[in-house]
C-alpha atoms as a PDB file:
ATOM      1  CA  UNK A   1     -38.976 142.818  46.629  1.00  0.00           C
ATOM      2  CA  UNK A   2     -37.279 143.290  50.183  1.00  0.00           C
ATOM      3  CA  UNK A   3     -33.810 142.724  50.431  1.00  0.00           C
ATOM      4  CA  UNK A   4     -32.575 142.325  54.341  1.00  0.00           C
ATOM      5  CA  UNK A   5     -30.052 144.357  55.378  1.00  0.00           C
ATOM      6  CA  UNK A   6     -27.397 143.226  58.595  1.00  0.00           C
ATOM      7  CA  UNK A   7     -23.706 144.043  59.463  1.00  0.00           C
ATOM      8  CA  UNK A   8     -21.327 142.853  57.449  1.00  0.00           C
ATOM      9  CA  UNK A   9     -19.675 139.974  58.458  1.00  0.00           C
ATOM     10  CA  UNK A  10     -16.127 139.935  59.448  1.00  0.00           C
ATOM     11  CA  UNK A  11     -13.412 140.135  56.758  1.00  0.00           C
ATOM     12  CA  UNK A  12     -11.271 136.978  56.512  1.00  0.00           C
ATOM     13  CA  UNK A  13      -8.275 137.718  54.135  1.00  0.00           C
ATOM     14  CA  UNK A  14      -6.657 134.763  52.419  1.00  0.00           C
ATOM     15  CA  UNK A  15      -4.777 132.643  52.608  1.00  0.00           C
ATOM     16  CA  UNK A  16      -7.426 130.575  53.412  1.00  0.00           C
ATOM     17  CA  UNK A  17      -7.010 126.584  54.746  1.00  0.00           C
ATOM     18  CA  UNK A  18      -9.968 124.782  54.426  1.00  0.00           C
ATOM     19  CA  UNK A  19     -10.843 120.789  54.244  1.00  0.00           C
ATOM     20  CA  UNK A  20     -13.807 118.975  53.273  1.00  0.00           C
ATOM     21  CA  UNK A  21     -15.371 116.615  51.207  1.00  0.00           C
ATOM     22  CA  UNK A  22     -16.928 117.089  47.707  1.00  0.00           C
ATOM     23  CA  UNK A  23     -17.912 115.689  44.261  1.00  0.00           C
ATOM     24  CA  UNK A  24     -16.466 117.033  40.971  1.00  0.00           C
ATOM     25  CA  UNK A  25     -18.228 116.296  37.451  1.00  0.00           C
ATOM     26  CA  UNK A  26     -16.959 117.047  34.166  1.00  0.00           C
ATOM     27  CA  UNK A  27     -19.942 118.589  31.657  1.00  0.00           C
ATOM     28  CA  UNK A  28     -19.863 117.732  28.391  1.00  0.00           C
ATOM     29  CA  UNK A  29     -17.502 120.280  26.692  1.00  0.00           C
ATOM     30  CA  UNK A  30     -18.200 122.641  23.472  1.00  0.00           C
ATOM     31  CA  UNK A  31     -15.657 122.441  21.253  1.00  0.00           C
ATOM     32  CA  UNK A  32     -12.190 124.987  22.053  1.00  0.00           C
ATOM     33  CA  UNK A  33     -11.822 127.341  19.785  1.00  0.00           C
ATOM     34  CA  UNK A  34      -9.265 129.964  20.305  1.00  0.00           C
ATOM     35  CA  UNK A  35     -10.337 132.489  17.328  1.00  0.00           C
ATOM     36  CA  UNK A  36     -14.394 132.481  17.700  1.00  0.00           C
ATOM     37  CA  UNK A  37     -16.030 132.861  21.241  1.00  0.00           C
ATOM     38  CA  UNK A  38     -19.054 130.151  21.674  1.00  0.00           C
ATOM     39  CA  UNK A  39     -22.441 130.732  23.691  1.00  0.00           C
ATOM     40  CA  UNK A  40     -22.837 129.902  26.738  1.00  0.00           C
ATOM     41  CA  UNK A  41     -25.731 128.236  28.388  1.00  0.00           C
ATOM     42  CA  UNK A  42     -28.302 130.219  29.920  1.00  0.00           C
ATOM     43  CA  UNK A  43     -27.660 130.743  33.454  1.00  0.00           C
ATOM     44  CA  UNK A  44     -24.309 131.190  33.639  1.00  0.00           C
ATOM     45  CA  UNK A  45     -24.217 134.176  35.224  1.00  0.00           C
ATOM     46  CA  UNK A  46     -26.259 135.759  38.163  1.00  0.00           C
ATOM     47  CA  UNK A  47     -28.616 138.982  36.889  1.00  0.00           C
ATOM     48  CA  UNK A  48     -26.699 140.948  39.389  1.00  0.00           C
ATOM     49  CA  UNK A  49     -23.528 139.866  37.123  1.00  0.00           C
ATOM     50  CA  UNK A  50     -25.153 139.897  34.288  1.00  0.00           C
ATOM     51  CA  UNK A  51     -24.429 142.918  32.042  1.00  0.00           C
ATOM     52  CA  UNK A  52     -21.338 144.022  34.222  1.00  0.00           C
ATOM     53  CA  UNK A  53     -18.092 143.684  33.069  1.00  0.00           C
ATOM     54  CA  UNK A  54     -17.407 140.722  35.022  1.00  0.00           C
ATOM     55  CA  UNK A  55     -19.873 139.616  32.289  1.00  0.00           C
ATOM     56  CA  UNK A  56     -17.611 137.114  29.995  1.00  0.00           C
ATOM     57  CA  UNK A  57     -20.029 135.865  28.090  1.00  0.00           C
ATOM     58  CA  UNK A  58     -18.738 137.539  24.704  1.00  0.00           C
ATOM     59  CA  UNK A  59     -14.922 135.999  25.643  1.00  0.00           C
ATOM     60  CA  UNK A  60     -15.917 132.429  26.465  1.00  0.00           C
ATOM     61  CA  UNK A  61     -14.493 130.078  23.977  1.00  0.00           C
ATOM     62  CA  UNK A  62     -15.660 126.080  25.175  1.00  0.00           C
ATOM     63  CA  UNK A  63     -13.701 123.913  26.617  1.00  0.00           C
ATOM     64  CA  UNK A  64     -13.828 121.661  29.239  1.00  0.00           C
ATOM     65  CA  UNK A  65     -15.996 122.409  32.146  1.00  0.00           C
ATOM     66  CA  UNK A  66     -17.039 121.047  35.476  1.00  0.00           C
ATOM     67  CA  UNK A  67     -19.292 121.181  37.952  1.00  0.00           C
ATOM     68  CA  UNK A  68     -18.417 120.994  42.020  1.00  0.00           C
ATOM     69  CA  UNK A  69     -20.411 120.131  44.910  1.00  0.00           C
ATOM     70  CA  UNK A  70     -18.142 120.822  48.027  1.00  0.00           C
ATOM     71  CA  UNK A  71     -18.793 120.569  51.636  1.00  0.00           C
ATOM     72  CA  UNK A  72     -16.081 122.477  53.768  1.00  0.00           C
ATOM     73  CA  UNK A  73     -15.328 120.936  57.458  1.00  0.00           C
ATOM     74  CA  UNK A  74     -13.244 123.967  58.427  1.00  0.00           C
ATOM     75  CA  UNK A  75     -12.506 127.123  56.351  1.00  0.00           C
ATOM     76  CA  UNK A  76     -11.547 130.401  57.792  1.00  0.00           C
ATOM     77  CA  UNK A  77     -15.192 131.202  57.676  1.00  0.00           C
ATOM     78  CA  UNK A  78     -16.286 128.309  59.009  1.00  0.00           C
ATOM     79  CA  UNK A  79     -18.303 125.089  57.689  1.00  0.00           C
ATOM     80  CA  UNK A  80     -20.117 125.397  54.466  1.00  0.00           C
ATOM     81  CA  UNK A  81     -21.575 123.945  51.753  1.00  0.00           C
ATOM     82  CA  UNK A  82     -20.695 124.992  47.609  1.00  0.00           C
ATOM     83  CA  UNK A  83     -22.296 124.617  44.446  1.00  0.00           C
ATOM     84  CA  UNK A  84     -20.128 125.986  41.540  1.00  0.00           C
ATOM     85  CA  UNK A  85     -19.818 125.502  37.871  1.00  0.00           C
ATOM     86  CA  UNK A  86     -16.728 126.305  35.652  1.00  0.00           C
ATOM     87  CA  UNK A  87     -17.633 126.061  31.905  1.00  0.00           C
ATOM     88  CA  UNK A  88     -14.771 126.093  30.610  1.00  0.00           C
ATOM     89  CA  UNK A  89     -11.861 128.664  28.997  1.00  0.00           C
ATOM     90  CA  UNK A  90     -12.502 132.503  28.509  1.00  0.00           C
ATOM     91  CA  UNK A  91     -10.104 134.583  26.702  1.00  0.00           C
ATOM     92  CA  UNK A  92      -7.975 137.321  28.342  1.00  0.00           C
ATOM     93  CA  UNK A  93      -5.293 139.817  27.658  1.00  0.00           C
ATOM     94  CA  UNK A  94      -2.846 140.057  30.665  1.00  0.00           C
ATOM     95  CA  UNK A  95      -0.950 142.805  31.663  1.00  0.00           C
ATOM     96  CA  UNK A  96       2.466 142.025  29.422  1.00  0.00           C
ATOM     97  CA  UNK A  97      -0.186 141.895  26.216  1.00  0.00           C
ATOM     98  CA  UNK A  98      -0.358 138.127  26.222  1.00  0.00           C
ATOM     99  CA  UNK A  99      -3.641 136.489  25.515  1.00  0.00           C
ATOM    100  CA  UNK A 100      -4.633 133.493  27.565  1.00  0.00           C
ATOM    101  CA  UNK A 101      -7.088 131.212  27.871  1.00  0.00           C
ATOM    102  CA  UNK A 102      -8.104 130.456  31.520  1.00  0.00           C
ATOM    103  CA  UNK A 103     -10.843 129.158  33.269  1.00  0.00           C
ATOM    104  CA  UNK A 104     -13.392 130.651  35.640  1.00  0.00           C
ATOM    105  CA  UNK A 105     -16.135 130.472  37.635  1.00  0.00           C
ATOM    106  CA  UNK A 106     -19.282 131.794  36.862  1.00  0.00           C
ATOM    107  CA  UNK A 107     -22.195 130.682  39.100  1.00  0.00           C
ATOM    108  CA  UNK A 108     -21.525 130.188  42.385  1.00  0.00           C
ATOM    109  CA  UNK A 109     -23.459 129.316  46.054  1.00  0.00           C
ATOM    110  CA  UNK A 110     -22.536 128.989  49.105  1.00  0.00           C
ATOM    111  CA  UNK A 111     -24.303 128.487  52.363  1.00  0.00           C
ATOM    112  CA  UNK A 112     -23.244 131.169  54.563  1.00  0.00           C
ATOM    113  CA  UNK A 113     -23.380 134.919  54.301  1.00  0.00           C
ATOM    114  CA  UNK A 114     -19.250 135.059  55.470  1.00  0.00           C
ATOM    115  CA  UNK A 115     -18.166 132.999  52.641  1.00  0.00           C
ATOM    116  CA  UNK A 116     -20.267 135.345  50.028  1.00  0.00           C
ATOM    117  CA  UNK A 117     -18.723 138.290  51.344  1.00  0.00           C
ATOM    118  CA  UNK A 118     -14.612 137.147  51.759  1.00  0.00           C
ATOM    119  CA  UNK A 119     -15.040 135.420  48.447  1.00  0.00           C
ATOM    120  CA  UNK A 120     -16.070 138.073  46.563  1.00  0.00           C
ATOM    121  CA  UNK A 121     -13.845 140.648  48.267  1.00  0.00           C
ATOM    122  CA  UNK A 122     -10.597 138.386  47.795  1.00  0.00           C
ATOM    123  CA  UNK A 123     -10.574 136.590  44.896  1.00  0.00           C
ATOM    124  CA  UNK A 124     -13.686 137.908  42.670  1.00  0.00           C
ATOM    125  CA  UNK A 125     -15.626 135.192  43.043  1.00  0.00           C
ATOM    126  CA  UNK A 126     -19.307 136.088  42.187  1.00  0.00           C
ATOM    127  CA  UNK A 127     -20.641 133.936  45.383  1.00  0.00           C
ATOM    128  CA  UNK A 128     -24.536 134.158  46.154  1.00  0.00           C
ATOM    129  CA  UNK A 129     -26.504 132.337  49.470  1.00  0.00           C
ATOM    130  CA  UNK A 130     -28.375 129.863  49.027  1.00  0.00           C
ATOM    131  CA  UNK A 131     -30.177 127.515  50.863  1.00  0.00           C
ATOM    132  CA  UNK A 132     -28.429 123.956  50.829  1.00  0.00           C
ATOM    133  CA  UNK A 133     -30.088 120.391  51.330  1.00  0.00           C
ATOM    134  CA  UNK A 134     -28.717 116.994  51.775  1.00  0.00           C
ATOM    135  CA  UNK A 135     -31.050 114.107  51.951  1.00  0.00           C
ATOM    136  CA  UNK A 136     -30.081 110.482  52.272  1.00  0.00           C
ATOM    137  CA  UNK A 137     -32.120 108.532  49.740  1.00  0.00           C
ATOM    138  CA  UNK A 138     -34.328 105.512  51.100  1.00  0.00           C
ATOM    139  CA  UNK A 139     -32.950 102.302  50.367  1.00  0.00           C
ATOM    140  CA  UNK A 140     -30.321 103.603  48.086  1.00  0.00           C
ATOM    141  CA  UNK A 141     -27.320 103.844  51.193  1.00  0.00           C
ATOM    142  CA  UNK A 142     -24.623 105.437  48.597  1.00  0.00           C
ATOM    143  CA  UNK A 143     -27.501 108.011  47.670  1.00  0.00           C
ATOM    144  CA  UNK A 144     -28.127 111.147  48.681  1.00  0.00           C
ATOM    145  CA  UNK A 145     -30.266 113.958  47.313  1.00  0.00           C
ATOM    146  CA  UNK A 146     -28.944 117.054  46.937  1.00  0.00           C
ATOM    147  CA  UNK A 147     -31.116 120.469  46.502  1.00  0.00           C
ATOM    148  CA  UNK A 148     -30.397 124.224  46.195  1.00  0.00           C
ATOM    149  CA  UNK A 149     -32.706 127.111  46.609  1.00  0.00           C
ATOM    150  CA  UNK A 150     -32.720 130.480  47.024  1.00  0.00           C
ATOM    151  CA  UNK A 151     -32.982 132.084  50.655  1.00  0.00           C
ATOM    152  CA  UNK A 152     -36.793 131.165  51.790  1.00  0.00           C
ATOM    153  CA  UNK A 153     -38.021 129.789  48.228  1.00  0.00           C
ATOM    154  CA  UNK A 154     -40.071 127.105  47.741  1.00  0.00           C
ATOM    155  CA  UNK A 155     -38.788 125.530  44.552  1.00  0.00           C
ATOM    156  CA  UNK A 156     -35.092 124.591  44.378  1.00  0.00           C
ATOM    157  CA  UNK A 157     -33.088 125.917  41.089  1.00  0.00           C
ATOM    158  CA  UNK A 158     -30.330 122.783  41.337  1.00  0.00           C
ATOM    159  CA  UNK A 159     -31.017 119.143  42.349  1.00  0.00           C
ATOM    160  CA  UNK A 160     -29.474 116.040  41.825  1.00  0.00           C
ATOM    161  CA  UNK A 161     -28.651 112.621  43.119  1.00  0.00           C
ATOM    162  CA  UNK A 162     -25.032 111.617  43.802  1.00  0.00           C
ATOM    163  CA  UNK A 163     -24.175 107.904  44.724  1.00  0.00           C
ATOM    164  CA  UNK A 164     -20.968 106.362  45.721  1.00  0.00           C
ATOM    165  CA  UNK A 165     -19.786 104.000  43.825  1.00  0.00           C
ATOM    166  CA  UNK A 166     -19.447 100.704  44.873  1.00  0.00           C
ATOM    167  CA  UNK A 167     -16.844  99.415  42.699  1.00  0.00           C
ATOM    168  CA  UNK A 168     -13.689 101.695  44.421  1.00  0.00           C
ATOM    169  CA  UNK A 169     -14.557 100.378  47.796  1.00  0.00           C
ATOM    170  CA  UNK A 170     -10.727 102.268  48.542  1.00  0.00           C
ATOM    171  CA  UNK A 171      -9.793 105.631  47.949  1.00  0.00           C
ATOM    172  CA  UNK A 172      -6.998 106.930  45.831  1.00  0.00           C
ATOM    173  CA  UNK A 173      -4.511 109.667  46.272  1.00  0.00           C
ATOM    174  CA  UNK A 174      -5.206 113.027  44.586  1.00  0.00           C
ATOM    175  CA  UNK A 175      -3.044 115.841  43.904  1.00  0.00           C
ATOM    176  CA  UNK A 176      -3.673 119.309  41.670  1.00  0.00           C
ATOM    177  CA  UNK A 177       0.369 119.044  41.462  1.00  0.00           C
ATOM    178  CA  UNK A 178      -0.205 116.607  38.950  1.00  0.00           C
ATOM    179  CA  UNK A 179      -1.991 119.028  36.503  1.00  0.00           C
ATOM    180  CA  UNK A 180       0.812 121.572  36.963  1.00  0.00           C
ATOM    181  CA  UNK A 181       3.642 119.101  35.573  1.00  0.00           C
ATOM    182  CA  UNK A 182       5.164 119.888  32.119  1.00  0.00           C
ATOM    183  CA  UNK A 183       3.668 116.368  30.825  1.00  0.00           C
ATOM    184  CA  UNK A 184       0.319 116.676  32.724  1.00  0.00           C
ATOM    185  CA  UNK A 185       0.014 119.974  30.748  1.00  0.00           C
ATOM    186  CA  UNK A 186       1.164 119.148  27.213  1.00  0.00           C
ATOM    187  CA  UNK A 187      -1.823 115.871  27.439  1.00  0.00           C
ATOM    188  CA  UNK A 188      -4.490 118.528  28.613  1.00  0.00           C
ATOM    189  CA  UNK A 189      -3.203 121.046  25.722  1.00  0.00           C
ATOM    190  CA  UNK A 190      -1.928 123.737  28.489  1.00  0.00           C
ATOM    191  CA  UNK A 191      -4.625 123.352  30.806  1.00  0.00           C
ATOM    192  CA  UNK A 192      -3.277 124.622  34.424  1.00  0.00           C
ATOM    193  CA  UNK A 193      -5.395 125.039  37.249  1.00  0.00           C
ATOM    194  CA  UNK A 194      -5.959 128.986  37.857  1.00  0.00           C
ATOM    195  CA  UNK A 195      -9.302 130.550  37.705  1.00  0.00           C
ATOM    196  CA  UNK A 196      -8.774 133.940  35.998  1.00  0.00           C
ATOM    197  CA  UNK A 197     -12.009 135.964  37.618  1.00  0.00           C
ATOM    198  CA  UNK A 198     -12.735 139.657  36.376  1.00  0.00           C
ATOM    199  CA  UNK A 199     -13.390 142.356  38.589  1.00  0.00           C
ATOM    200  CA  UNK A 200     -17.167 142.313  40.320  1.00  0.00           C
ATOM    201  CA  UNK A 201     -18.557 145.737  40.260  1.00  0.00           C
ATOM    202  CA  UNK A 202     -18.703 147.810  43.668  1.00  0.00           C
ATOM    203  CA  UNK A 203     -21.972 149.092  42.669  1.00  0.00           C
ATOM    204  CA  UNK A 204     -24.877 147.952  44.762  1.00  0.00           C
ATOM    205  CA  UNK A 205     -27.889 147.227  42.893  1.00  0.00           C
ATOM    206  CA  UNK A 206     -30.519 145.644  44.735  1.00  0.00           C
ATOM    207  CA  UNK A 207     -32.998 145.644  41.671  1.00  0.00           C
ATOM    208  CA  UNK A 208     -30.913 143.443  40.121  1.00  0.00           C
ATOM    209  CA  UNK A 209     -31.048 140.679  42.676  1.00  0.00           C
ATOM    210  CA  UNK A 210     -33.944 138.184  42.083  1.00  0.00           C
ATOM    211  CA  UNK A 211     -37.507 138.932  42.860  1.00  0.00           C
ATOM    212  CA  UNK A 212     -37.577 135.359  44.571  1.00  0.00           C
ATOM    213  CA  UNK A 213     -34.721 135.974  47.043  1.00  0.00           C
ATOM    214  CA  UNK A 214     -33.968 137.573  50.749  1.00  0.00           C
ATOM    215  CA  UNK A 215     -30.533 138.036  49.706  1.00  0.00           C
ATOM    216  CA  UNK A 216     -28.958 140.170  51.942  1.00  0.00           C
ATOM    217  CA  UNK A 217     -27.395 142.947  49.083  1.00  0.00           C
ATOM    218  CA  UNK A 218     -25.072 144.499  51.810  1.00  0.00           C
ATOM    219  CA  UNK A 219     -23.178 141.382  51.358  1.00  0.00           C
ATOM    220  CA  UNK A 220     -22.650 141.833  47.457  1.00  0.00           C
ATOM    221  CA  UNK A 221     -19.445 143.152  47.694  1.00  0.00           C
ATOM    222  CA  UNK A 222     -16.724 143.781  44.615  1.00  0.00           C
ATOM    223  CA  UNK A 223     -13.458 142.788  44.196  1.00  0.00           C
ATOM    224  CA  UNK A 224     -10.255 145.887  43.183  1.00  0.00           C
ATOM    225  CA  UNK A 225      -8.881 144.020  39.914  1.00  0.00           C
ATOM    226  CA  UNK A 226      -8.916 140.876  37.937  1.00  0.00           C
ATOM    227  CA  UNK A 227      -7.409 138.248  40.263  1.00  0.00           C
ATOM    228  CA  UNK A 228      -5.954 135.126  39.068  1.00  0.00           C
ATOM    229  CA  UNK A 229      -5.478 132.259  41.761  1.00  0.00           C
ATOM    230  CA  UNK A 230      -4.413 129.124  41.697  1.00  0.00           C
ATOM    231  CA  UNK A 231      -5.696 126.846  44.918  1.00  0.00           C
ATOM    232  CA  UNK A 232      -3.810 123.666  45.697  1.00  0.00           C
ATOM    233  CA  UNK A 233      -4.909 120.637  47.264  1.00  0.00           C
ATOM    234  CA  UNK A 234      -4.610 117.247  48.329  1.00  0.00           C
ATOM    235  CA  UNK A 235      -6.658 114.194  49.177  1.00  0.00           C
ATOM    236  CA  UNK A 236      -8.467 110.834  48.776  1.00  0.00           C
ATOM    237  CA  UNK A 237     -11.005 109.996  45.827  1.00  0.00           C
ATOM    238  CA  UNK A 238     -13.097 107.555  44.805  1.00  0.00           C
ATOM    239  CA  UNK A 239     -15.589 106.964  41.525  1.00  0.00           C
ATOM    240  CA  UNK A 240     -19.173 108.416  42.103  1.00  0.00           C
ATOM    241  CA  UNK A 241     -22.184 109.879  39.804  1.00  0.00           C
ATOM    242  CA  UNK A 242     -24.968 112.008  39.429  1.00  0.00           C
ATOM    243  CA  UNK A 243     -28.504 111.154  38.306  1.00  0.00           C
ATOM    244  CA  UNK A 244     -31.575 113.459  38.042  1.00  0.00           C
ATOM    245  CA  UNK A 245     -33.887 113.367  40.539  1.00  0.00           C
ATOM    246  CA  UNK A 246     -36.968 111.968  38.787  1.00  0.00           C
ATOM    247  CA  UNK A 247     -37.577 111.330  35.506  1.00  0.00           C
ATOM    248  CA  UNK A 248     -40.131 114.329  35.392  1.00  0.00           C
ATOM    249  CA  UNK A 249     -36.948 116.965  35.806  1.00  0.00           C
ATOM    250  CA  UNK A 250     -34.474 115.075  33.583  1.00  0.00           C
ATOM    251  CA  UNK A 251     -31.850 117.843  33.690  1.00  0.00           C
ATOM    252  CA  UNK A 252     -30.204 119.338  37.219  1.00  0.00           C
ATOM    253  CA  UNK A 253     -30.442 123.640  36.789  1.00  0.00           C
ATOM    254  CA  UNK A 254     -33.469 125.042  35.494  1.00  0.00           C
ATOM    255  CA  UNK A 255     -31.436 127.702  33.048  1.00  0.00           C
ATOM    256  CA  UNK A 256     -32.184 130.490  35.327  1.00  0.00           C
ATOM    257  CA  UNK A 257     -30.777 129.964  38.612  1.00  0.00           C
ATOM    258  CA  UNK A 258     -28.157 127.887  37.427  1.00  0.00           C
ATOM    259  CA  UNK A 259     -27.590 126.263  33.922  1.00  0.00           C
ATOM    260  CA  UNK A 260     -28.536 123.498  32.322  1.00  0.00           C
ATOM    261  CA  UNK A 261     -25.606 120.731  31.600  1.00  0.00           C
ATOM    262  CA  UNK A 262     -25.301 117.703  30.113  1.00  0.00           C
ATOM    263  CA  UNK A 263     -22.582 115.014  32.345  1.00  0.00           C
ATOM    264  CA  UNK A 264     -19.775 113.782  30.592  1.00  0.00           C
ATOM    265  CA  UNK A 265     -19.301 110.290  30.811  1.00  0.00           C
ATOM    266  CA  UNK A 266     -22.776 108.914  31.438  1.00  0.00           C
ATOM    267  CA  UNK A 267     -22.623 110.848  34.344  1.00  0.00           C
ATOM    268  CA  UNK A 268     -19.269 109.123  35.972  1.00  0.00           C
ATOM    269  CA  UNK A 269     -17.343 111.881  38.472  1.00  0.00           C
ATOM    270  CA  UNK A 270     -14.610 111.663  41.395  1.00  0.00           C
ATOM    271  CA  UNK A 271     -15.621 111.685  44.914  1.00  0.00           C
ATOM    272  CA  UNK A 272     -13.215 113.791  47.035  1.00  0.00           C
ATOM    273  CA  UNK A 273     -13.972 111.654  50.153  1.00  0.00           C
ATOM    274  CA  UNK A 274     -11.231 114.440  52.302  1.00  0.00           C
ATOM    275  CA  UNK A 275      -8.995 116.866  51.117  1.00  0.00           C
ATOM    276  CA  UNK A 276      -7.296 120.173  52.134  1.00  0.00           C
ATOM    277  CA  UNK A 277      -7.155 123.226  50.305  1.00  0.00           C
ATOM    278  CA  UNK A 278      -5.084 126.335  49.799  1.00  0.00           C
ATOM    279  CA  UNK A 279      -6.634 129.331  48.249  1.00  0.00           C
ATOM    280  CA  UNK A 280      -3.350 131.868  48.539  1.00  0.00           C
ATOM    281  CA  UNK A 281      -3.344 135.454  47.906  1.00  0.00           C
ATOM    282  CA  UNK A 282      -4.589 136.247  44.597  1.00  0.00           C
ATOM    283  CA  UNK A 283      -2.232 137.850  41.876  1.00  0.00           C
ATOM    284  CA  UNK A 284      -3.603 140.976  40.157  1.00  0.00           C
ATOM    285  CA  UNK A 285      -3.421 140.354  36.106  1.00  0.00           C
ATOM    286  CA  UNK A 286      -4.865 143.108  34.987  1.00  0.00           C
END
């Protein structure tokens, strides 16, 4: 394998403002356990992740997961496109001793090679490129076919069809200060919405990266600690979902470059149709 090597691109430190559109699916959860850790599906993590200690796989406990698609207008990268899933809760010991149970993000990719770099660098997040495509579907207007590859493959690892719904012809307020209010919190059992995200090793290792990929490794940056961060947002939503592409591939990852999941809900979701976003400074928890 080759790997391309270029200059790195420019740092962007947060806080970061970004808006954009997006679609958010819950995945049908595992149960929560908070005294035995429960698999996770295969995928999950990226084989240059896999095996490090950013590695959580021995900590994850189920929950409720989700899966984003996210198109970004303006960021302080610029425009791009996101694929990301969050399984659900992982254990972790702060730095008073406590033991929480937060979520994070796993698998992650992104469009452009300066959102991979500032995302990992900032806030841990273990982004990868990827090659993104949208694709209205004929004579389905509220369709559009969505698949993800890696840099120059053929085959795409992710792809799905996401439709509008027609039955919330208006949008409706959305606000993640709801799911930081006291009741909000005791009806999700103490959900609140910060991704806790382990250190990503420093260590380049190109070998690790996959054999399919031009993955520029230069880019692979780590992050200095554990971050937890807590993004805020608001914006407009409406009801969408997501169907498989054919009935040939009935799932949406292929369990190696991103999992396998079942949709909650018959495959139901929320359309963000615009929002902006905060990601602020990250807090160092361990």
């Amino acid at each position: 394998m080759t790997t391309t090597k270029s200059a790195l691109p420019a740092k962007a430190p947060p806080p970061w403002d970004l808006t954009g559109s997006g679609f958010i699916f819950v995945i049908e959860p595992q149960p929560f356990s908070p005294t035995q850790a429960v698999p996770l599906p295969s995928g999950s993590y990226d084989p240059f992740e896999q095996g490090t200690p950013f590695d959580q796989s021995s900590n994850f406990h189920g929950g409720v997961g989700a899966i984003l698609v996210v198109r970004y207008t303006t960021s302080d990268v610029g425009p791009y496109d996101e694929l990301m899933i969050i399984p659900g809760n992982f254990k972790n010991k702060l730095k008073d001793g406590t033991i929480s149970f937060d979520l994070a993000i796993t698998r992650i990719y992104v469009s452009t090679k300066e959102s991979v770099y500032n995302g990992r660098q900032n806030w841990g997040i273990p982004k990868h490129h990827a090659d993104f495509s949208f694709t209205p579907v004929q004579d389905r207007p509220r369709s559009t076919m969505l698949t993800v590859s890696s840099p120059g493959a053929e085959d795409s690892f992710f792809s799905a069809i996401l439709t509008r719904s027609r039955w919330t012809p208006f949008a409706f307020p959305v606000s993640t200060k709801l799911a930081s209010t006291s009741f909000m919190r005791s009806i999700l059992r103490g959900y609140r919405p910060t991704l806790v995200q382990p250190a990503l090793s420093t260590q380049i290792d190109s070998s690790k990266l996959k054999s399919v990929t031009s993955e520029d490794a230069s880019n692979l940056v780590g992050s200095s600690a554990k971050f937890a961060v807590t993004p805020t947002s608001t914006g407009w939503s409406k009801a969408c979902t997501i169907s498989p592409v054919s009935k040939a591939r009935k799932g949406y990852g292929d369990g190696v470059g991103f999992p396998e999941f079942k949709p909650w809900w018959g495959g139901l979701g929320v359309e963000l149709t615009e929002f902006n976003m905060v990601f602020p400074v990250p807090e160092v928890v361990e």
